[in-house]
N, C-alpha and C. Protein backbone atom coordinates (compact mmCIF):
# COMPACT_ATOMS: atom_id res chain seq x y z
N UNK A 1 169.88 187.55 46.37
CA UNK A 1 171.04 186.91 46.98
C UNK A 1 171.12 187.31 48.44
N UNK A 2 171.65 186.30 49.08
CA UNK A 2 171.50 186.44 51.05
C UNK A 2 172.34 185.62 51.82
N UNK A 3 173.08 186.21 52.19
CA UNK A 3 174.24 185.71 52.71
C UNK A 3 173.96 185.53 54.40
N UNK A 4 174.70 184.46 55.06
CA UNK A 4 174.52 184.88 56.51
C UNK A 4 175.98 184.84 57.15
N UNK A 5 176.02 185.59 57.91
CA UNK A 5 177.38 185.84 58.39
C UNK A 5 177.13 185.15 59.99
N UNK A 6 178.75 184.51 60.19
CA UNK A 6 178.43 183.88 61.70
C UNK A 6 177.83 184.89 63.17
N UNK A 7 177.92 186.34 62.78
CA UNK A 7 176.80 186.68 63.83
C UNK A 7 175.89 187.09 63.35
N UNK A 8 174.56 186.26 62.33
CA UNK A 8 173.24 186.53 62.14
C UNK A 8 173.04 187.46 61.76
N UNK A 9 174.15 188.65 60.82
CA UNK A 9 173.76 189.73 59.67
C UNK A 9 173.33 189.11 58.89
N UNK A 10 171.83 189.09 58.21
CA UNK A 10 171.82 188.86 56.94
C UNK A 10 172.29 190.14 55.84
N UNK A 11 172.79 189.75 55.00
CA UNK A 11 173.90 190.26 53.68
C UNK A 11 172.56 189.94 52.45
N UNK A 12 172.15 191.69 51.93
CA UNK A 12 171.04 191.43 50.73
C UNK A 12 172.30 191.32 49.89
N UNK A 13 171.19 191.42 48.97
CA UNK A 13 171.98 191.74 47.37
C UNK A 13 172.77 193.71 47.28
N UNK A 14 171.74 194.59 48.07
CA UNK A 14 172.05 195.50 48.42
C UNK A 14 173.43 196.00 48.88
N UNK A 15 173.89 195.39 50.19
CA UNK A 15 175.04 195.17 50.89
C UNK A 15 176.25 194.78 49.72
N UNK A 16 175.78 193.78 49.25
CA UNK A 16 176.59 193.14 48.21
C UNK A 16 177.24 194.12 47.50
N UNK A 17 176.08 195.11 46.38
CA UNK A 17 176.55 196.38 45.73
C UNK A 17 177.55 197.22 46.81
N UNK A 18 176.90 197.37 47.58
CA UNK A 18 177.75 198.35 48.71
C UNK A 18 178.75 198.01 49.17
N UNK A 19 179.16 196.83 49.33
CA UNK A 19 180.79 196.27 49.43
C UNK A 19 181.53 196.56 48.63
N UNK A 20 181.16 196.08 47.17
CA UNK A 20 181.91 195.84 45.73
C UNK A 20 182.20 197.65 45.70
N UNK A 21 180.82 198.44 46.20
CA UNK A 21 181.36 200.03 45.46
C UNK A 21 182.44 200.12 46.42
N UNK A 22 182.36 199.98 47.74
CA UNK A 22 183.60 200.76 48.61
C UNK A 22 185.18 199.56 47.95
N UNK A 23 184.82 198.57 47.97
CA UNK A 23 186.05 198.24 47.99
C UNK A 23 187.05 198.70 46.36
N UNK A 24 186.20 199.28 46.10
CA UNK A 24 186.66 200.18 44.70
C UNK A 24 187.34 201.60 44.88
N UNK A 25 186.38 201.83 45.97
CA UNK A 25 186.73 203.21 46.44
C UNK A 25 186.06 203.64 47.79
N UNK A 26 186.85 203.53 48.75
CA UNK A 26 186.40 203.55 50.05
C UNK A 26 186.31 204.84 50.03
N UNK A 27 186.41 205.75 49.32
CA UNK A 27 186.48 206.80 49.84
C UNK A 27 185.27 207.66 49.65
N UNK A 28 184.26 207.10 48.98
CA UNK A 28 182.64 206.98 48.29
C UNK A 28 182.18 207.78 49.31
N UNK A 29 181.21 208.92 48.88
CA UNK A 29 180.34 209.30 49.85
C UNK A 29 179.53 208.98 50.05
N UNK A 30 178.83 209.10 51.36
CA UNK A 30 177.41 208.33 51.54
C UNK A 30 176.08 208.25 50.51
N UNK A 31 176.38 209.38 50.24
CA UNK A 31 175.00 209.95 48.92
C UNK A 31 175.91 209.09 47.29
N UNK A 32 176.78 208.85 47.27
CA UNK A 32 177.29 208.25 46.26
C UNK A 32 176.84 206.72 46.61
N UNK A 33 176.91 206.11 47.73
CA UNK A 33 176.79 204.80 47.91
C UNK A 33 175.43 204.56 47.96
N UNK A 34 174.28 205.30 48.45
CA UNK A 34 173.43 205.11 48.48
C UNK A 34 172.24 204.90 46.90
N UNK A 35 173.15 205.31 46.15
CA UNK A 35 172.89 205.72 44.50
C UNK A 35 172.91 204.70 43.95
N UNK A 36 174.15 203.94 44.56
CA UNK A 36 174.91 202.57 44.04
C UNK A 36 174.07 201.62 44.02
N UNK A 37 173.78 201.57 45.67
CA UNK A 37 173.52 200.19 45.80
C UNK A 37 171.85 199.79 46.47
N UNK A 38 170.93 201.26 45.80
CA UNK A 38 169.91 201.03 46.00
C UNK A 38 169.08 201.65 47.24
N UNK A 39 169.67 202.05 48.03
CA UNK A 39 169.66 202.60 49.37
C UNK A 39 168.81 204.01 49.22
N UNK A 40 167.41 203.69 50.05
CA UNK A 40 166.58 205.17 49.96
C UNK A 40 167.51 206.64 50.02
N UNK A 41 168.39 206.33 51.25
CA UNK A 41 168.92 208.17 52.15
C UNK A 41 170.20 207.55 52.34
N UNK A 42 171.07 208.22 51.93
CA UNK A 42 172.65 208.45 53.13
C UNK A 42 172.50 207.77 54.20
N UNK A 43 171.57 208.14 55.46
CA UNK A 43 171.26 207.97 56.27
C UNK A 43 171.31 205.80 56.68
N UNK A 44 170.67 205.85 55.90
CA UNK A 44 170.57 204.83 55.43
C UNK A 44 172.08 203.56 55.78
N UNK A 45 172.92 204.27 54.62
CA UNK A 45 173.52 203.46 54.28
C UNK A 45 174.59 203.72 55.34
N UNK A 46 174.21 204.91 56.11
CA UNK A 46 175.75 204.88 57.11
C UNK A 46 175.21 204.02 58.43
N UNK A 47 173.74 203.61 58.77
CA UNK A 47 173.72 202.70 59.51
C UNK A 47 174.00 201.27 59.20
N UNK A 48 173.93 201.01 58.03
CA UNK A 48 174.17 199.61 57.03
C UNK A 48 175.66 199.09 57.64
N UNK A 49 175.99 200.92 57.21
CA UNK A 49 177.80 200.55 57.27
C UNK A 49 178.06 200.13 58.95
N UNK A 50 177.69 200.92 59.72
CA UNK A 50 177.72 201.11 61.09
C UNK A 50 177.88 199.04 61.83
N UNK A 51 176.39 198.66 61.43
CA UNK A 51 176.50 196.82 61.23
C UNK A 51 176.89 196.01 60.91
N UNK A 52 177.33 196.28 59.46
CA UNK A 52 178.44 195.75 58.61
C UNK A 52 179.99 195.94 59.50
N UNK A 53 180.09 196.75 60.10
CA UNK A 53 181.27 196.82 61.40
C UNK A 53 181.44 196.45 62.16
N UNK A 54 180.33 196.44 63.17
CA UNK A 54 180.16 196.28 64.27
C UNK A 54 179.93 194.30 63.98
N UNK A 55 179.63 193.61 62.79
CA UNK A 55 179.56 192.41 62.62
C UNK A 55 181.05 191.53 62.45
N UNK A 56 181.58 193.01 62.04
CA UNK A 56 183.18 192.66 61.56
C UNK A 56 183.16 191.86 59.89
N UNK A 57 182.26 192.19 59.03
CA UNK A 57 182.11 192.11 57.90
C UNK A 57 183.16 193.29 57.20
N UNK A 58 183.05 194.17 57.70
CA UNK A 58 184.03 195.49 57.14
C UNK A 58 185.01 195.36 58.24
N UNK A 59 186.32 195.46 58.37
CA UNK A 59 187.18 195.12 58.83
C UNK A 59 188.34 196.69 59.38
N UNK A 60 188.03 197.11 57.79
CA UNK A 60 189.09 198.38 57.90
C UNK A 60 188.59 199.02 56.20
N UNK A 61 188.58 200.36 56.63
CA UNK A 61 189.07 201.25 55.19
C UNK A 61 191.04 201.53 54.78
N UNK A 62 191.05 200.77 53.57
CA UNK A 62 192.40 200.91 52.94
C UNK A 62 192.33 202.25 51.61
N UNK A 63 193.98 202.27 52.05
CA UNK A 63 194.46 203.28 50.68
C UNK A 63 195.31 202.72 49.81
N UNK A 64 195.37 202.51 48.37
CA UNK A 64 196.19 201.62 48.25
C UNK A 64 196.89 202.72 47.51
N UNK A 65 198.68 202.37 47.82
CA UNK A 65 199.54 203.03 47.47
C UNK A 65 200.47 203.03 46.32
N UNK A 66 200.95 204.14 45.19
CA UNK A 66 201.67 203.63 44.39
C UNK A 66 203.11 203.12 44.70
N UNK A 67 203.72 201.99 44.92
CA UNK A 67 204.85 201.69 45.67
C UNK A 67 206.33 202.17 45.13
N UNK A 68 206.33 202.23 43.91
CA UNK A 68 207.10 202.78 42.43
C UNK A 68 207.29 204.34 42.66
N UNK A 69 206.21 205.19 43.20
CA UNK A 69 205.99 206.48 43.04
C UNK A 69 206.98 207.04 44.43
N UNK A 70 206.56 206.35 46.10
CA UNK A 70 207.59 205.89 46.87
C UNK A 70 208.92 205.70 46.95
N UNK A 71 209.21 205.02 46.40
CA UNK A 71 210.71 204.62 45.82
C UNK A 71 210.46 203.08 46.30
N UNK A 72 209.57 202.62 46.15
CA UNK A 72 210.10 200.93 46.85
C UNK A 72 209.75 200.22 45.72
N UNK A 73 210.48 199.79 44.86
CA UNK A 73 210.96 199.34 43.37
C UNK A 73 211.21 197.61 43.96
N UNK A 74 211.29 197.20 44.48
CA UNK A 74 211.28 195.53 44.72
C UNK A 74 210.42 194.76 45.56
N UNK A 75 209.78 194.10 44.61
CA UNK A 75 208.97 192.87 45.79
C UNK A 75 209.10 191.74 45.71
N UNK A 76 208.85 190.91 46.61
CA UNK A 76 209.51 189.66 46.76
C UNK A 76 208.81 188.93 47.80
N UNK A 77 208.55 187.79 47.17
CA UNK A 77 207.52 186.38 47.52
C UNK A 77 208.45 185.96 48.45
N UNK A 78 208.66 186.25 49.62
CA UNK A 78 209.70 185.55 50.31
C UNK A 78 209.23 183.96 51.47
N UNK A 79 209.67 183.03 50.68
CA UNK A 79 208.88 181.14 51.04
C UNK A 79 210.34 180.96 52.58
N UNK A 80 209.24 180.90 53.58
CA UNK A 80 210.06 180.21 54.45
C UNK A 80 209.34 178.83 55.13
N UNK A 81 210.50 177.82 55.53
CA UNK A 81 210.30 177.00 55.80
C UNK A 81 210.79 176.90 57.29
N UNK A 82 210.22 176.85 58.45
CA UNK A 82 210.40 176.73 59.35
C UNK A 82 210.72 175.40 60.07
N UNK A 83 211.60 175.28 61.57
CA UNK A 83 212.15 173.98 62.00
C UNK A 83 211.19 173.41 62.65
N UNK A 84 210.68 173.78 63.53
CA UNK A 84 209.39 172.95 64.36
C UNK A 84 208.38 173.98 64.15
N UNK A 85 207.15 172.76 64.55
CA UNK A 85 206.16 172.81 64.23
C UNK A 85 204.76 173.25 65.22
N UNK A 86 205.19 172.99 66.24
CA UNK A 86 204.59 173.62 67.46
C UNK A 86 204.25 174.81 67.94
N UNK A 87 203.07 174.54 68.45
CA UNK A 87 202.12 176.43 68.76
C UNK A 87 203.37 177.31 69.04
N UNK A 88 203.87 177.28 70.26
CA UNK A 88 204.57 178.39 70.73
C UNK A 88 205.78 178.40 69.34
N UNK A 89 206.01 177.58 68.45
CA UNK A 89 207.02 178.26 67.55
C UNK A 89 206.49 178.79 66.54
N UNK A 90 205.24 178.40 65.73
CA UNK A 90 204.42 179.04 65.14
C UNK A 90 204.33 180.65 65.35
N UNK A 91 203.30 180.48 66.62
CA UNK A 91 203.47 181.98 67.45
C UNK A 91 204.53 182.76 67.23
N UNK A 92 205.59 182.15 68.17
CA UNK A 92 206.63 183.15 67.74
C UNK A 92 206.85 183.34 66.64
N UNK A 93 207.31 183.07 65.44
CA UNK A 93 207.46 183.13 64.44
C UNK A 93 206.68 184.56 63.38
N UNK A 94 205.16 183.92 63.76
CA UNK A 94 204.24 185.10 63.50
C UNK A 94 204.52 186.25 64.24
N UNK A 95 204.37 186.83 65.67
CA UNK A 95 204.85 187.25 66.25
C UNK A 95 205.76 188.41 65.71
N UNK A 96 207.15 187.59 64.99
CA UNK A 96 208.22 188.27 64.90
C UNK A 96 208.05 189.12 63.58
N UNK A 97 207.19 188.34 62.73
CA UNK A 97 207.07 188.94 61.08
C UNK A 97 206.33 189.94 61.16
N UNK A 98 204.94 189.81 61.92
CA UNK A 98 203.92 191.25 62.19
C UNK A 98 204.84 192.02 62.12
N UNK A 99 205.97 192.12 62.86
CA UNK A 99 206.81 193.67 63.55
C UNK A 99 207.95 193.95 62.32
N UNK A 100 207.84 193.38 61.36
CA UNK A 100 209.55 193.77 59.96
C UNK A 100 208.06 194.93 59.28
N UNK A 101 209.02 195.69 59.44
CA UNK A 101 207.86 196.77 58.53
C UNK A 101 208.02 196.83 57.32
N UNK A 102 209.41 195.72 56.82
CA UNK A 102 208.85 195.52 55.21
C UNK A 102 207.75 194.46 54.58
N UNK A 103 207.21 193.86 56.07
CA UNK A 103 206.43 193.09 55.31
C UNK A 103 205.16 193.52 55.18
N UNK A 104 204.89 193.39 54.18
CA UNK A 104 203.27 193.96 53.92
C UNK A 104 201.67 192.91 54.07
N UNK A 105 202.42 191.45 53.98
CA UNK A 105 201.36 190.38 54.54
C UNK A 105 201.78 189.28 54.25
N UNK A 106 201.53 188.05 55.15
CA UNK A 106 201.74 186.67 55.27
C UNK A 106 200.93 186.01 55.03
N UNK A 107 201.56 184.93 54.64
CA UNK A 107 200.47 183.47 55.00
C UNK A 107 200.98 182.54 55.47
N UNK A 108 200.36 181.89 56.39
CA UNK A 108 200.95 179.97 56.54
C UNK A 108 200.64 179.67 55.77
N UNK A 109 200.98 178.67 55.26
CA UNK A 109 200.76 177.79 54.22
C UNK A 109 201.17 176.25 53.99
N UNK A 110 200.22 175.87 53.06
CA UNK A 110 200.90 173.77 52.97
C UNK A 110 201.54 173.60 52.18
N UNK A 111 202.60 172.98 51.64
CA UNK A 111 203.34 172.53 50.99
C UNK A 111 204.79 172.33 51.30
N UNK A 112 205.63 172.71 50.23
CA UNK A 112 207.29 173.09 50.45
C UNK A 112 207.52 173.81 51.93
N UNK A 113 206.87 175.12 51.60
CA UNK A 113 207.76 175.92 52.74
C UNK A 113 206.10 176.40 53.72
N UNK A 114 206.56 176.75 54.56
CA UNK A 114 205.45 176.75 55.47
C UNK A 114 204.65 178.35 55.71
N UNK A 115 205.25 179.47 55.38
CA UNK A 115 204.81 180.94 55.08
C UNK A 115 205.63 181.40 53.93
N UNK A 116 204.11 182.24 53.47
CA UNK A 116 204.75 183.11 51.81
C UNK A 116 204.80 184.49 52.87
N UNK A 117 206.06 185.65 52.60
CA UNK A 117 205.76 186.74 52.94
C UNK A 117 205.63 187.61 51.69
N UNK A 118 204.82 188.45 51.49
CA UNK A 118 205.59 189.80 50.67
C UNK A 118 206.17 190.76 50.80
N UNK A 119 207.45 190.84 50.77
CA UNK A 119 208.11 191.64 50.97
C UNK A 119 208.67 193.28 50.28
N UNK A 120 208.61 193.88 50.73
CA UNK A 120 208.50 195.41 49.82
C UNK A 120 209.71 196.20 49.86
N UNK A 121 210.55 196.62 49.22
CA UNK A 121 212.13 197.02 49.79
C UNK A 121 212.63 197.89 48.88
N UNK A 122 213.00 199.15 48.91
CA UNK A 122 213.58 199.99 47.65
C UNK A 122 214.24 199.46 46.54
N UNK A 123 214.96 198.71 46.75
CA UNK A 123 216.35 197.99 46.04
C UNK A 123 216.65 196.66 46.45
N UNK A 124 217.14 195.87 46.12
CA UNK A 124 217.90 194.57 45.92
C UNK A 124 218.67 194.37 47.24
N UNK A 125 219.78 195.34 47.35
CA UNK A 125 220.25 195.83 49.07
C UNK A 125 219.63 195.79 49.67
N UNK A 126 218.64 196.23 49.60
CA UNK A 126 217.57 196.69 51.16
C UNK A 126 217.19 195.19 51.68
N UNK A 127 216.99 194.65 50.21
CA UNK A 127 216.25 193.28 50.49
C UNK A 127 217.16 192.31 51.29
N UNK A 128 218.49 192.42 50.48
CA UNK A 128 219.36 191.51 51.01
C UNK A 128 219.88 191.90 52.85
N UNK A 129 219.79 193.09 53.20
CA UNK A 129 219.93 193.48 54.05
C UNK A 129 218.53 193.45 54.56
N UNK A 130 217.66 193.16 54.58
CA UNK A 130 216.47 192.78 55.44
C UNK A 130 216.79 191.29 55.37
N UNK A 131 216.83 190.29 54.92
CA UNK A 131 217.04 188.73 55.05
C UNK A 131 218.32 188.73 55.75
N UNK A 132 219.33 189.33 55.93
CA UNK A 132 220.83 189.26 56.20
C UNK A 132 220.17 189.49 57.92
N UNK A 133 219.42 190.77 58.06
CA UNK A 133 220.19 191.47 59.53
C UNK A 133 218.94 191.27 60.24
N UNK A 134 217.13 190.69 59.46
CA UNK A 134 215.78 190.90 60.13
C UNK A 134 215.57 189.75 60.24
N UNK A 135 215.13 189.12 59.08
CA UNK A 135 214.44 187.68 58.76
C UNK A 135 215.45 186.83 59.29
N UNK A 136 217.15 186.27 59.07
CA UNK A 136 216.99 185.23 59.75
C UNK A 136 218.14 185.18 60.97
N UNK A 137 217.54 186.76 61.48
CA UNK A 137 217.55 186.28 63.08
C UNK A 137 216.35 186.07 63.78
N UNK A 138 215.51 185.71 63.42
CA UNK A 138 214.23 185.06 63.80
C UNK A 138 214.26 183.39 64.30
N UNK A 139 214.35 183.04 65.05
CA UNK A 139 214.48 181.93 65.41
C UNK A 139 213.61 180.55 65.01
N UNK A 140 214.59 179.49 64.40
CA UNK A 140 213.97 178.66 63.79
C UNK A 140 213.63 178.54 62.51
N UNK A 141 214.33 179.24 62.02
CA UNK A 141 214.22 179.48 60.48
C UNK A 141 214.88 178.41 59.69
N UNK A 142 214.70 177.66 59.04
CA UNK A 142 215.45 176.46 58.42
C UNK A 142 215.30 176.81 56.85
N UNK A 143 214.90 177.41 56.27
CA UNK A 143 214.90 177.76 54.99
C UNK A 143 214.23 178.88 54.27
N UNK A 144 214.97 179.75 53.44
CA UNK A 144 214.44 180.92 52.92
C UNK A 144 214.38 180.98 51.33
N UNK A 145 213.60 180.80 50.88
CA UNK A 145 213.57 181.12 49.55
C UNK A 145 213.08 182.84 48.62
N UNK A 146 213.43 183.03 47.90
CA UNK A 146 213.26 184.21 47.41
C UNK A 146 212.77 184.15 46.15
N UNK A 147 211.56 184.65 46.04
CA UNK A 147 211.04 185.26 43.82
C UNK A 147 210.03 186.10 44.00
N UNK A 148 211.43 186.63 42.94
CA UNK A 148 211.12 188.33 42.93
C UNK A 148 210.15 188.52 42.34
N UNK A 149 209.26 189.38 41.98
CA UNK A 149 207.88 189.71 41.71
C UNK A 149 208.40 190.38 40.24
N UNK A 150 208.31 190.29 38.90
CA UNK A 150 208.39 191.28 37.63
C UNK A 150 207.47 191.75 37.30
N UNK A 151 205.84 191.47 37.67
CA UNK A 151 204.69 192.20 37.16
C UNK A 151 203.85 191.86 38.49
N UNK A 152 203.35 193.00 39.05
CA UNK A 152 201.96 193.27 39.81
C UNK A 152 200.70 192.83 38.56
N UNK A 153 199.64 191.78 38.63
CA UNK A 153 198.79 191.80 37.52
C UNK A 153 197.72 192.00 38.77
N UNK A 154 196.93 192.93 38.19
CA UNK A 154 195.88 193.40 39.26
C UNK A 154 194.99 191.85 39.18
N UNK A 155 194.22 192.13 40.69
CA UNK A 155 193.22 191.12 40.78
C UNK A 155 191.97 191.61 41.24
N UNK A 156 191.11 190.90 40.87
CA UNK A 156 189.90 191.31 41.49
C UNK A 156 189.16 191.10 43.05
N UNK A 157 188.55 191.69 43.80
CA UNK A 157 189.01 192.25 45.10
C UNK A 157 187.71 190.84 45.26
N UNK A 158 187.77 190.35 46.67
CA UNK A 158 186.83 189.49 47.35
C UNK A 158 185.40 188.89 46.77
N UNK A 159 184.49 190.56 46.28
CA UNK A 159 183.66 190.12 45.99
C UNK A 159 183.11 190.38 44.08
């Protein structure tokens, strides 16, 4: 298997293993990854990784957190529908959501409402008081919908 990425990395089957192990556990040592995914030396695989970066194929190492263990007990699909449609309101818009530090990630999107956020918040309050006093003083906001999340069902990661 051989993938090509738009700056001319070719991606073996090798790489492949070596994605799937880190994104399991980024925290893999080199001599562990190299075990994995076929790789003669360590050495090896930390220049792999080094390209795989520098291609922007690897993006970032994540930790993923227990949110429950935290105290942040509510999440929430929050659907907004925005008034116009134009770059600079787009922009802004995005813009403003990057910076709510309850949000944990967006999308634009087609349909009904035009961005899904997920939103992460100790309690019910927090939430309502993040939509009350963050979200819609954001300009241009024409509609907010809210559903609440009752089960995280894990998914399987990219590759």
């Amino acid at each position: 298997m051989s993938v090509e990425s738009d700056k001319s990395l070719k991606i073996t089957a090798s790489d492949i293993m070596l994605l799937k192990y880190l994104q399991k556990n980024a925290r893999a040592t080199l001599k562990e990854l190299a075990v994995y995914a076929g790789y003669q030396s360590p050495s090896g695989v930390l220049e792999r990784l080094k390209r795989l970066e520098e291609r922007n194929i690897i993006l970032e190492y994540e930790t993923k957190l227990n949110k429950n263990a935290l105290g942040y007990k509510v999440s929430v699909l929050t659907h907004v529908k925005i008034k116009e449609h134009y770059e600079a309101v787009i922009h802004d818009f995005e813009d403003h959501v990057k910076n709510l530090e309850e949000v944990k990630w967006f999308f634009h999107v087609t349909g009904e409402y035009d961005y899904i956020l997920m939103v992460v918040c100790q309690d019910i309050e927090t939430y309502h008081s993040f939509v009350v006093k963050k979200l819609s003083k954001i300009p241009n906001i024409m509609t907010v919908h809210s559903s609440f999340v009752l089960k995280e069902v894990e998914c399987n990661s990219l590759l």
